[in-house]
PDB file of N, CA and C in Angstrom:
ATOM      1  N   UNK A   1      -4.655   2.545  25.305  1.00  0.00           N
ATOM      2  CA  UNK A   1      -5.626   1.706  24.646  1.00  0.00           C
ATOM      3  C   UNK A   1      -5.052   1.144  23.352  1.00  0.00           C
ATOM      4  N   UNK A   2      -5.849   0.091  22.744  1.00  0.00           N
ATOM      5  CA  UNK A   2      -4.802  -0.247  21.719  1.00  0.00           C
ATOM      6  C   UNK A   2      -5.817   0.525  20.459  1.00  0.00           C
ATOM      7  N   UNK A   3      -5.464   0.024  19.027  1.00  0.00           N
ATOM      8  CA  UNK A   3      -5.925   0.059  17.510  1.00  0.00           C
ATOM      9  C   UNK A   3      -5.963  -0.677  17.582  1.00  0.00           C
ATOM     10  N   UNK A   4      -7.623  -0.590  16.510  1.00  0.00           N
ATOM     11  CA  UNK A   4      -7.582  -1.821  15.710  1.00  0.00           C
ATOM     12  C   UNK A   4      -8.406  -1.457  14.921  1.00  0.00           C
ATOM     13  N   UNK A   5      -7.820  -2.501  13.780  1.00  0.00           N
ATOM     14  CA  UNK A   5      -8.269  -2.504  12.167  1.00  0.00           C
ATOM     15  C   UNK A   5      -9.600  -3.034  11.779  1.00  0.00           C
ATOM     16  N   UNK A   6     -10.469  -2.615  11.661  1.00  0.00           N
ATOM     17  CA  UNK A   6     -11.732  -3.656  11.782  1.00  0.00           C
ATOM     18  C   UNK A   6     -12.633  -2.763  10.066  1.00  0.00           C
ATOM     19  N   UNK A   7     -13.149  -4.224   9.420  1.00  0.00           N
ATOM     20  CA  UNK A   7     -13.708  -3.109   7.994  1.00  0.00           C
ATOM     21  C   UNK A   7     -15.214  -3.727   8.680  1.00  0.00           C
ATOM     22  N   UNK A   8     -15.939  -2.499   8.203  1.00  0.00           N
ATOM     23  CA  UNK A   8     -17.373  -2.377   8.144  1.00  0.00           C
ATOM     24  C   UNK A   8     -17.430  -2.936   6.731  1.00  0.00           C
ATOM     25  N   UNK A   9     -19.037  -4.184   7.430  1.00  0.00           N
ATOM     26  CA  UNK A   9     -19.677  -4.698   5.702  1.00  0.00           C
ATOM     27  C   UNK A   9     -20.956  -4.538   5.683  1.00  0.00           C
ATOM     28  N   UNK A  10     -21.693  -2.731   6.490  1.00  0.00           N
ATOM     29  CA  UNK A  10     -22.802  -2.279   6.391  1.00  0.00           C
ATOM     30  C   UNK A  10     -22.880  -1.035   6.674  1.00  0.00           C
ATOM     31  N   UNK A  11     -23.768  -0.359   6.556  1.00  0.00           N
ATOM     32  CA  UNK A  11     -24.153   1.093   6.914  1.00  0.00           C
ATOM     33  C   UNK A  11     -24.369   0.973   8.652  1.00  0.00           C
ATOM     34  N   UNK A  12     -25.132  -0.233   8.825  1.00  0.00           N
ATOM     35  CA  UNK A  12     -26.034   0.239  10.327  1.00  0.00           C
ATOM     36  C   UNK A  12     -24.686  -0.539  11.090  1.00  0.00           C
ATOM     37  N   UNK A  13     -23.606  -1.047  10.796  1.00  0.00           N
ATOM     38  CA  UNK A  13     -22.379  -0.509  11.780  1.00  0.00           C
ATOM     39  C   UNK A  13     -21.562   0.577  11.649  1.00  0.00           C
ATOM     40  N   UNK A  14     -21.450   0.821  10.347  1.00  0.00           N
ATOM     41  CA  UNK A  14     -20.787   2.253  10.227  1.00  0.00           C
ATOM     42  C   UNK A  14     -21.647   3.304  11.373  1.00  0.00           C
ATOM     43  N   UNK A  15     -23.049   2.862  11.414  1.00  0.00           N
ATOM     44  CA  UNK A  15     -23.721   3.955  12.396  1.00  0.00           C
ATOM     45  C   UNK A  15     -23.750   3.613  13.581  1.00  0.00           C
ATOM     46  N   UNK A  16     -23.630   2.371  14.383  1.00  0.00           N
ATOM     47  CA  UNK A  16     -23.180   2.295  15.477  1.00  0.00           C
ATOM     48  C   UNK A  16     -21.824   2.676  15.627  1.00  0.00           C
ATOM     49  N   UNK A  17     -20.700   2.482  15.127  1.00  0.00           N
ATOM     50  CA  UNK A  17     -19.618   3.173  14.951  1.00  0.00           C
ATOM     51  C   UNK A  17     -19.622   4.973  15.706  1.00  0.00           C
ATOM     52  N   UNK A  18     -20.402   5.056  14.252  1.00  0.00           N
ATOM     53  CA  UNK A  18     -20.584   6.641  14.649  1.00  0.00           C
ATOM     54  C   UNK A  18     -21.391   6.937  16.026  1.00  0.00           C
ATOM     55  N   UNK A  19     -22.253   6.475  16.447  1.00  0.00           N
ATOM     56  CA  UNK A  19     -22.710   6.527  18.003  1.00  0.00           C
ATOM     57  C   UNK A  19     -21.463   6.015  18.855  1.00  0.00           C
ATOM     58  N   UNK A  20     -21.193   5.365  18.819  1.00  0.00           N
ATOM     59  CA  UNK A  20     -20.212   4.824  20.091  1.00  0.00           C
ATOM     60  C   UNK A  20     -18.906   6.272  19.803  1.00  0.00           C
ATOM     61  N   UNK A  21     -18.681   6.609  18.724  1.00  0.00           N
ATOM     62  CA  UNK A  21     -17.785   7.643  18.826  1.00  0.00           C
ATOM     63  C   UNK A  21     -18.424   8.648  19.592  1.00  0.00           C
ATOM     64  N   UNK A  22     -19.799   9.062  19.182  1.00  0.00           N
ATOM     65  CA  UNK A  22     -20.389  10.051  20.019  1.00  0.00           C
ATOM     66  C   UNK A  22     -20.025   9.895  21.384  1.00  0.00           C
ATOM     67  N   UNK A  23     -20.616   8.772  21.579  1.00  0.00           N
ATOM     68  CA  UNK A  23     -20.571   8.497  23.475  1.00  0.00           C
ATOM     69  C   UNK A  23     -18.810   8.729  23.943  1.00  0.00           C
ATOM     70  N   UNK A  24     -18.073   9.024  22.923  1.00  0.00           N
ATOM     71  CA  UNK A  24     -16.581   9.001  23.678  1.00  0.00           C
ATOM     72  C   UNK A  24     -16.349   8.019  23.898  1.00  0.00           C
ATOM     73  N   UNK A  25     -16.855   6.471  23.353  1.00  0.00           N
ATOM     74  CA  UNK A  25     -16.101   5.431  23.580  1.00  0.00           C
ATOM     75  C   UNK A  25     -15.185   4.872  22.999  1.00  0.00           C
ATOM     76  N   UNK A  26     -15.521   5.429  21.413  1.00  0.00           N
ATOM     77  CA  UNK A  26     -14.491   5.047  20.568  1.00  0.00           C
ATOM     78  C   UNK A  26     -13.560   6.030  19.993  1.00  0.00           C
ATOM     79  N   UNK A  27     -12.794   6.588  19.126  1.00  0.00           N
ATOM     80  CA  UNK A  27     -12.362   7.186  17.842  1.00  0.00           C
ATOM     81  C   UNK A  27     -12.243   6.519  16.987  1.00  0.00           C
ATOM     82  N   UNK A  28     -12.913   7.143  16.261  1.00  0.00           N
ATOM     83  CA  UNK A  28     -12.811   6.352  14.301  1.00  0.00           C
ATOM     84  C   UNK A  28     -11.705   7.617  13.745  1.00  0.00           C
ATOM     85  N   UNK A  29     -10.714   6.218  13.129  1.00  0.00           N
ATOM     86  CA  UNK A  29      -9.397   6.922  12.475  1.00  0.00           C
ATOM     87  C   UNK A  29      -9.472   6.879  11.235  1.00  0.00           C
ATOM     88  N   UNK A  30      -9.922   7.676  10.201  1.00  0.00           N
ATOM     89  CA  UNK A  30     -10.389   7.360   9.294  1.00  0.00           C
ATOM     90  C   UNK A  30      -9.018   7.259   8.345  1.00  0.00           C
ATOM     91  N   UNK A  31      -9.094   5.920   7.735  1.00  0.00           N
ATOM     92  CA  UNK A  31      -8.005   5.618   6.251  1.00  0.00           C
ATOM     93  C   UNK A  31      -7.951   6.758   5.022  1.00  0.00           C
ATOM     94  N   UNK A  32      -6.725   7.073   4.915  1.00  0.00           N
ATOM     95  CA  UNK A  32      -6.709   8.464   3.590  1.00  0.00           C
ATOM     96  C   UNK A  32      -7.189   7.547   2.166  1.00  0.00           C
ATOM     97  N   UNK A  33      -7.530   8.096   1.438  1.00  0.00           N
ATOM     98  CA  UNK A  33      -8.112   7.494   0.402  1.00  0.00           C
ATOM     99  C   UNK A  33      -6.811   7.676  -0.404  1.00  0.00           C
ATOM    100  N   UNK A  34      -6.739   6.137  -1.061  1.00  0.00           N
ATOM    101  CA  UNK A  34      -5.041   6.230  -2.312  1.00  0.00           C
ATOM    102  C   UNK A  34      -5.932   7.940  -3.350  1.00  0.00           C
ATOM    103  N   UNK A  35      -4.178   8.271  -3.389  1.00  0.00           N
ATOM    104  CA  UNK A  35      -4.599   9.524  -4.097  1.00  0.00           C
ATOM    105  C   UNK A  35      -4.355   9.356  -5.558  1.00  0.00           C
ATOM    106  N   UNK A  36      -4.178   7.780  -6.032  1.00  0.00           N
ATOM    107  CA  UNK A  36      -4.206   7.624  -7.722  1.00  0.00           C
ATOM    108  C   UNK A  36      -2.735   8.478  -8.092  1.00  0.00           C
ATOM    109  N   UNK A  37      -1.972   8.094  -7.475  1.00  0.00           N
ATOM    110  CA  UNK A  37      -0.366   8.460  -7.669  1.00  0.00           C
ATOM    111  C   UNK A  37       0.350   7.266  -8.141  1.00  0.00           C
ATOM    112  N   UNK A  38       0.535   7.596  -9.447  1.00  0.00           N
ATOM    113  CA  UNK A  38       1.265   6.301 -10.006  1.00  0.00           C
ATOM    114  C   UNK A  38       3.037   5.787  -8.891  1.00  0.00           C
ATOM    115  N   UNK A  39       2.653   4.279  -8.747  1.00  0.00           N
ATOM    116  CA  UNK A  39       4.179   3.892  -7.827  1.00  0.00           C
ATOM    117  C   UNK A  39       5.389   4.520  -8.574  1.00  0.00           C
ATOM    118  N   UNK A  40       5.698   4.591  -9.652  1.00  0.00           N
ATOM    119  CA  UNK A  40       6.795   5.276 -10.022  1.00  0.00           C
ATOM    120  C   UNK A  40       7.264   6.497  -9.466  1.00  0.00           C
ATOM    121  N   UNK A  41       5.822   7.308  -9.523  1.00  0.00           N
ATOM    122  CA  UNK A  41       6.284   8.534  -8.977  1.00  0.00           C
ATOM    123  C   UNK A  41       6.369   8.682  -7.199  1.00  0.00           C
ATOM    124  N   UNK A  42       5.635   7.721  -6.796  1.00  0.00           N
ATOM    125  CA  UNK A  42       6.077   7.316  -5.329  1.00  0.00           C
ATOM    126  C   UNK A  42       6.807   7.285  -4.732  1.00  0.00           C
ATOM    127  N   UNK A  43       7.755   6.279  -5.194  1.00  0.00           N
ATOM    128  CA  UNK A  43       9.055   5.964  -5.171  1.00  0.00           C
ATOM    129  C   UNK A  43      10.589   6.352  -5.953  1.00  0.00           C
ATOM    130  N   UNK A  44      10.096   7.368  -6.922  1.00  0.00           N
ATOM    131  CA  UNK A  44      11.020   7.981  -7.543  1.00  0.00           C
ATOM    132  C   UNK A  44      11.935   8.390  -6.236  1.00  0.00           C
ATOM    133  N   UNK A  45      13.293   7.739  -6.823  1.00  0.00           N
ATOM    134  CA  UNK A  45      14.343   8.800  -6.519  1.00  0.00           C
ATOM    135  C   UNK A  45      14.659   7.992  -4.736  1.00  0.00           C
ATOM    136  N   UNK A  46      13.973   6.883  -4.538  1.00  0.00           N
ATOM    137  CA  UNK A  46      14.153   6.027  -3.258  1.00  0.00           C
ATOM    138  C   UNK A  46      15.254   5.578  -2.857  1.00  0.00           C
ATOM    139  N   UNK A  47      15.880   4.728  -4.176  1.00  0.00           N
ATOM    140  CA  UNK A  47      17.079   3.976  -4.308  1.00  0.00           C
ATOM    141  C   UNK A  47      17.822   4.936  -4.398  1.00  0.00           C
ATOM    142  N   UNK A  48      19.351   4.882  -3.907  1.00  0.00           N
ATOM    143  CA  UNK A  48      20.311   5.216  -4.105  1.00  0.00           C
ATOM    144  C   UNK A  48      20.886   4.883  -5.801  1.00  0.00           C
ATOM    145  N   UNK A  49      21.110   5.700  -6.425  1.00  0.00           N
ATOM    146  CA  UNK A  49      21.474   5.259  -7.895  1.00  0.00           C
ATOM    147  C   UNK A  49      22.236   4.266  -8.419  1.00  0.00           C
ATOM    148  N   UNK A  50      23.427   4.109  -7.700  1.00  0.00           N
ATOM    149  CA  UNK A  50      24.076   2.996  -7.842  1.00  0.00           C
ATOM    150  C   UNK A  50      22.947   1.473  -7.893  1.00  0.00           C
ATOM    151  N   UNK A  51      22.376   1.600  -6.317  1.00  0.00           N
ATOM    152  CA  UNK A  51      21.529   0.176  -6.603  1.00  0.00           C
ATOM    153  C   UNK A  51      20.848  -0.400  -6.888  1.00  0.00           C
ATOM    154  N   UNK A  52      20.134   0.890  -7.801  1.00  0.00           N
ATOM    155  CA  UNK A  52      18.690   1.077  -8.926  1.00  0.00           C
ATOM    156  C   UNK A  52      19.650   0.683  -9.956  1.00  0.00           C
ATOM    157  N   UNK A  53      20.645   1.180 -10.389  1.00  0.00           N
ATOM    158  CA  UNK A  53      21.261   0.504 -11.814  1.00  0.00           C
ATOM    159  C   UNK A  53      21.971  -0.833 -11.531  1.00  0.00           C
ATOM    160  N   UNK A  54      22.189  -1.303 -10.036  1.00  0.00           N
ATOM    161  CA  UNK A  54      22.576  -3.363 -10.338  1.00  0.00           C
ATOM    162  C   UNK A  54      21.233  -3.602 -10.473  1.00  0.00           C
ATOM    163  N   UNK A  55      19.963  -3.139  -9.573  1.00  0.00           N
ATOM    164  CA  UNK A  55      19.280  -3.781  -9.806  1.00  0.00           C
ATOM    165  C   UNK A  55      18.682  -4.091 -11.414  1.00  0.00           C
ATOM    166  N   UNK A  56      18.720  -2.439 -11.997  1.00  0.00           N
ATOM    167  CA  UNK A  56      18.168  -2.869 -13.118  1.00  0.00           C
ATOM    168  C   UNK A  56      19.074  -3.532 -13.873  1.00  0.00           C
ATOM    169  N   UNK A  57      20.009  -3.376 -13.870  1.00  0.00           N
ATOM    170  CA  UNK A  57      21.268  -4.378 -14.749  1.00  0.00           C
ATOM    171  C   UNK A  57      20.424  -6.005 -14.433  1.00  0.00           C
ATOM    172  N   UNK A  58      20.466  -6.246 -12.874  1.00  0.00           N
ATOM    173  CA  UNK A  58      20.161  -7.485 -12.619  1.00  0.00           C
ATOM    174  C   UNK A  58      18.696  -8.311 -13.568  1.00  0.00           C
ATOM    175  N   UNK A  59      17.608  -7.381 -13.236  1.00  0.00           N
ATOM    176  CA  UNK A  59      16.360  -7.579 -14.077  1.00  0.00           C
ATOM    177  C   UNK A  59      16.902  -7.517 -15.748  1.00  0.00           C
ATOM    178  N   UNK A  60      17.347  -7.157 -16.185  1.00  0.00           N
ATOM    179  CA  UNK A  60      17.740  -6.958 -17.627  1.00  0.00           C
ATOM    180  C   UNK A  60      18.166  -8.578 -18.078  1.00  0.00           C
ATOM    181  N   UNK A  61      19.508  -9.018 -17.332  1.00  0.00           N
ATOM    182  CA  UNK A  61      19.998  -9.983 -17.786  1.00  0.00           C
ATOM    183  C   UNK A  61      19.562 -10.825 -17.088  1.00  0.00           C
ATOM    184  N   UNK A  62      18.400 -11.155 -16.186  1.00  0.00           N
ATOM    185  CA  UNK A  62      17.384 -12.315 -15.946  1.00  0.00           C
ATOM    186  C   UNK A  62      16.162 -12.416 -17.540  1.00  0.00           C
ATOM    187  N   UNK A  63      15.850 -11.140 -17.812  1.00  0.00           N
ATOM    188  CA  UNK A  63      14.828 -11.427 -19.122  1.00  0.00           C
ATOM    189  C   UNK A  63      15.542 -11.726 -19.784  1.00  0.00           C
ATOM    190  N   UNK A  64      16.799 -11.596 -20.431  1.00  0.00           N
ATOM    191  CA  UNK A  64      17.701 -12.303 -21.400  1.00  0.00           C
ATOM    192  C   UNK A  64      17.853 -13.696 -21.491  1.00  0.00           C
ATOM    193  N   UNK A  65      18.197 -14.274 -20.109  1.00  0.00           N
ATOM    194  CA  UNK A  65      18.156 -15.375 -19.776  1.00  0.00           C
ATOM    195  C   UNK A  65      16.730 -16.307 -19.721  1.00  0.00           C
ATOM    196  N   UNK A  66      15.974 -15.481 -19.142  1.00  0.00           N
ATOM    197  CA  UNK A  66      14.412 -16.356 -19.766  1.00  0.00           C
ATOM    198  C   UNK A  66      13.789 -16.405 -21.213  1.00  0.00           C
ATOM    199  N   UNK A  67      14.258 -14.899 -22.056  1.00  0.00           N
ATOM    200  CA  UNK A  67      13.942 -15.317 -22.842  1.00  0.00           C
ATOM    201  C   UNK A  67      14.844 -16.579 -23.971  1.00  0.00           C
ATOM    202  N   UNK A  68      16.285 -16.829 -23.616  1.00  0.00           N
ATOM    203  CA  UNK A  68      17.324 -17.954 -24.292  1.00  0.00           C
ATOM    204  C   UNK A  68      16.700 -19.501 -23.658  1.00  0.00           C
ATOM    205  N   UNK A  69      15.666 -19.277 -22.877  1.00  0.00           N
ATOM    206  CA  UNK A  69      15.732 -20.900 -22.126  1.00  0.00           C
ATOM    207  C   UNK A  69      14.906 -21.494 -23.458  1.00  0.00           C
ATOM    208  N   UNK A  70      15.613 -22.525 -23.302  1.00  0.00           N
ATOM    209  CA  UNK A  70      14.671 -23.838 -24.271  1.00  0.00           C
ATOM    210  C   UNK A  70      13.435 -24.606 -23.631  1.00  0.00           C
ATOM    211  N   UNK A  71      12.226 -24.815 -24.359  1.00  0.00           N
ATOM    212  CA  UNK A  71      11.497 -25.584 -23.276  1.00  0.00           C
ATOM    213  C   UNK A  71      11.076 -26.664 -24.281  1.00  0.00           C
TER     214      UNK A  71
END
């Protein structure tokens, strides 16, 4: 069978929902709620070190460069 993503924009489908699960027609997969984990600490430690420091080298001397532009 396939998934699918579908958002409820009421209670009285959330409760047909929940009936049709009863009847075994559906499963509701319920979404984990974000656990308020800052992305830093997410992704800490993702990059390989080397390409976290071009990258940040790279971002560094792009703000240098935007901040020297003349307008």
């Amino acid at each position: 069978m396939d998934t699918l993503l579908i958002q409820v924009n009421s209670d009285v489908a959330y409760r047909l929902l929940q009936d049709l699960e009863n009847l075994n027609v559906i499963k509701v997969l319920r979404k984990e709620k974000a656990t308020g984990r800052k992305l830093s600490k997410k992704y800490a430690g993702m990059l390989p070190k080397a390409v976290a420091e071009e990258l940040q080298n790279y971002v560094e001397k792009s703000r240098e460069e935007w901040s020297r532009r003349d307008f």
